[in-house]
Protein backbone atom coordinates (compact mmCIF):
# COMPACT_ATOMS: atom_id res chain seq x y z
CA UNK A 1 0.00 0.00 0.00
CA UNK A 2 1.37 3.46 -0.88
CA UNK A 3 1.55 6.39 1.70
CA UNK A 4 1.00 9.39 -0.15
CA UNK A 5 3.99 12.14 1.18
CA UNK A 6 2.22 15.03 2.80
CA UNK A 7 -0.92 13.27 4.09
CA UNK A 8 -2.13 14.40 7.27
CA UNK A 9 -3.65 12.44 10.86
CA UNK A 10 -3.92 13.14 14.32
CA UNK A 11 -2.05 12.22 17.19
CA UNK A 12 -2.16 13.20 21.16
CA UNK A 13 0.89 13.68 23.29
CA UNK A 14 1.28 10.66 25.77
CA UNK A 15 2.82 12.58 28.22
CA UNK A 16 2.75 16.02 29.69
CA UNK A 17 6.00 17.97 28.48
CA UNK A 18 7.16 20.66 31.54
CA UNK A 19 8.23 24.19 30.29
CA UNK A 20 12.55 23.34 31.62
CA UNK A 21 12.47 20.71 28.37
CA UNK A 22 15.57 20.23 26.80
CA UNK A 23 16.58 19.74 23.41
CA UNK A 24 17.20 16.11 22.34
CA UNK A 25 14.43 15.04 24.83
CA UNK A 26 12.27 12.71 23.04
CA UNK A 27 8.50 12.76 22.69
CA UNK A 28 5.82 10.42 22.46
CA UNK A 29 2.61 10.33 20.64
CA UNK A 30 -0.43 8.19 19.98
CA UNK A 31 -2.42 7.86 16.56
CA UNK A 32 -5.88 9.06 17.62
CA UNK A 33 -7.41 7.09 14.67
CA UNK A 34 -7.10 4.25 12.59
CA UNK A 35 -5.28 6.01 9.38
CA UNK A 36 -7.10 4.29 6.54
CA UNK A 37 -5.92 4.21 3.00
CA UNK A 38 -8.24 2.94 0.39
CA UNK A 39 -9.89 0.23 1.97
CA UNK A 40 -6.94 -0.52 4.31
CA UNK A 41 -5.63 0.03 7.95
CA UNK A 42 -2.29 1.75 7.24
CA UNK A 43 -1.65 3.01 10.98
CA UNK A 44 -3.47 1.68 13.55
CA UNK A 45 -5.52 3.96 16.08
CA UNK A 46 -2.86 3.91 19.49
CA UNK A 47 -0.05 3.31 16.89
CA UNK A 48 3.37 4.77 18.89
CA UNK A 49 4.82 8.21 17.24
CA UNK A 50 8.47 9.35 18.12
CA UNK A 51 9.09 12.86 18.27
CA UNK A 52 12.01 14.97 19.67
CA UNK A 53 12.59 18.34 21.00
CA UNK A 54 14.58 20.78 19.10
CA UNK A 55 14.56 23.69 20.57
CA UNK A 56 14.07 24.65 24.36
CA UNK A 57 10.97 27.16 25.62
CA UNK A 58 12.28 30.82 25.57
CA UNK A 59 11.74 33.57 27.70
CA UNK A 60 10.08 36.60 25.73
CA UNK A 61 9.61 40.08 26.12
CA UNK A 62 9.04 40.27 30.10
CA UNK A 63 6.34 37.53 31.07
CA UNK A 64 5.39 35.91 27.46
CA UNK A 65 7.59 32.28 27.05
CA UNK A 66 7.62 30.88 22.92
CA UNK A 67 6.35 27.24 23.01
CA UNK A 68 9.64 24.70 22.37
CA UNK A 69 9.91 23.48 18.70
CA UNK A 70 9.58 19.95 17.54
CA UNK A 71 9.93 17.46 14.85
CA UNK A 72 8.09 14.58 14.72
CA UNK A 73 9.99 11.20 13.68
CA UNK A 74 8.08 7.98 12.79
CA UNK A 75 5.51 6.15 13.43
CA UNK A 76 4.47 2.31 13.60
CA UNK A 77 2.64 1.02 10.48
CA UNK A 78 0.28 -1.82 10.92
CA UNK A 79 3.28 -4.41 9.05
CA UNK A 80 5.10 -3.38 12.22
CA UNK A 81 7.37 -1.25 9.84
CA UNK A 82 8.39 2.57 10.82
CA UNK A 83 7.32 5.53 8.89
CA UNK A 84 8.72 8.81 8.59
CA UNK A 85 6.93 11.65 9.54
CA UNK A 86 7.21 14.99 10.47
CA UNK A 87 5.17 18.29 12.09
CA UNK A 88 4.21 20.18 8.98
CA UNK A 89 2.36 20.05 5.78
CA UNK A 90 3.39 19.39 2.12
CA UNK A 91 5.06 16.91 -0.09
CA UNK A 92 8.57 16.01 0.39
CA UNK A 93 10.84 18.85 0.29
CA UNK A 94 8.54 21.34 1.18
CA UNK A 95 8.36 23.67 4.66
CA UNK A 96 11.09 21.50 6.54
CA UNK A 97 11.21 24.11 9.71
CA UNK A 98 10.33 22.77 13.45
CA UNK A 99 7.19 24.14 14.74
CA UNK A 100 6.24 25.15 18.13
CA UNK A 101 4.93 22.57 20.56
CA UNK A 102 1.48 24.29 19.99
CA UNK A 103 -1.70 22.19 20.04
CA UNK A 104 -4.64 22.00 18.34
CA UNK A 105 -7.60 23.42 20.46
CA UNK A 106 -5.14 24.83 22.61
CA UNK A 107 -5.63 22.90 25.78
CA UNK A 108 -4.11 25.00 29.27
CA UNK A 109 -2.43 22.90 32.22
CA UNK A 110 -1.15 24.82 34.84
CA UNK A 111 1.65 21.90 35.65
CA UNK A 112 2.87 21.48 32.26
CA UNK A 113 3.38 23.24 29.47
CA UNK A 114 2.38 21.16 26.50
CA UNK A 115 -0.17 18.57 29.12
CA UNK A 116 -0.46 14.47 27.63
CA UNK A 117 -3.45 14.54 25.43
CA UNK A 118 -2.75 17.25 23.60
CA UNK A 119 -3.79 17.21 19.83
CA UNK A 120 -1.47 17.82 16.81
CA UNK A 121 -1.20 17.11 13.05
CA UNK A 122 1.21 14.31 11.79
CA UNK A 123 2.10 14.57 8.12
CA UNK A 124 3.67 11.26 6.44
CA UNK A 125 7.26 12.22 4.90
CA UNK A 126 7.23 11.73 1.70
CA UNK A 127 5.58 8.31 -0.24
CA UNK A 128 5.98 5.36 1.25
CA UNK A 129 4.74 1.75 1.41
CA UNK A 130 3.78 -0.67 3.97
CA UNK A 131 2.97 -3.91 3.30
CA UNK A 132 -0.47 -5.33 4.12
CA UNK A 133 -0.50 -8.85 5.74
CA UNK A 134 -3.06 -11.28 4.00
């Protein structure tokens, strides 16, 4: 089955990510839904996605603190193969910078500052193929 580069699902944050983060520190993610491609399971809903921290949280201005920037990784196909993904939109090639850490819907926790559940956008990397098992 062919993954078509630049296609999009969602994932939630497994665990809450506290504002002293450091780059290098990995992240992990969920697939919120079974990622179906023609008639297919590609990536199975709870399917593990690897992430990393690039860039720390920075102090701006005098109270106002920029979100730390990501990139996503891979994720587990349902042939138990890993796909590359990544944290923005586009075919391969196209708007390779690191986004913030910023979710979708914007959920608040006062004890972290990116809290586990948070919603984002996964994008697959460019096409690929995993292999359905008859």
């Amino acid at each position: 089955m062919q993954l078509i580069g630049g296609l999009p699902f969602e994932i939630a944050l497994t665990e809450d990510v506290a504002a002293d983060c450091r780059p290098g520190q990995p992240l992990n993610f969920k697939a919120t839904k079974d990622v179906i491609v023609g008639e297919a399971v590609a990536i199975a809903k709870g399917a593990a996605v690897t992430g990393v921290v690039v860039e720390a949280a920075r102090k701006k201005f005098l109270v106002h603190t920029t979100r730390p920037s990501f990139r996503l990784l891979e994720v587990t196909a349902v042939d138990g193969s890993k796909v590359k993904v990544r944290a923005t939109a586009g075919r391969l090639g196209e708007s390779r910078k690191n986004p913030p850490l910023d979710p979708l819907g914007g959920i608040r926790s006062k004890d972290a500052m990116v809290p586990a559940g948070s919603r984002f956008l996964a994008y697959f990397d460019g096409d690929q193929t995993v292999t359905l098992r008859k």
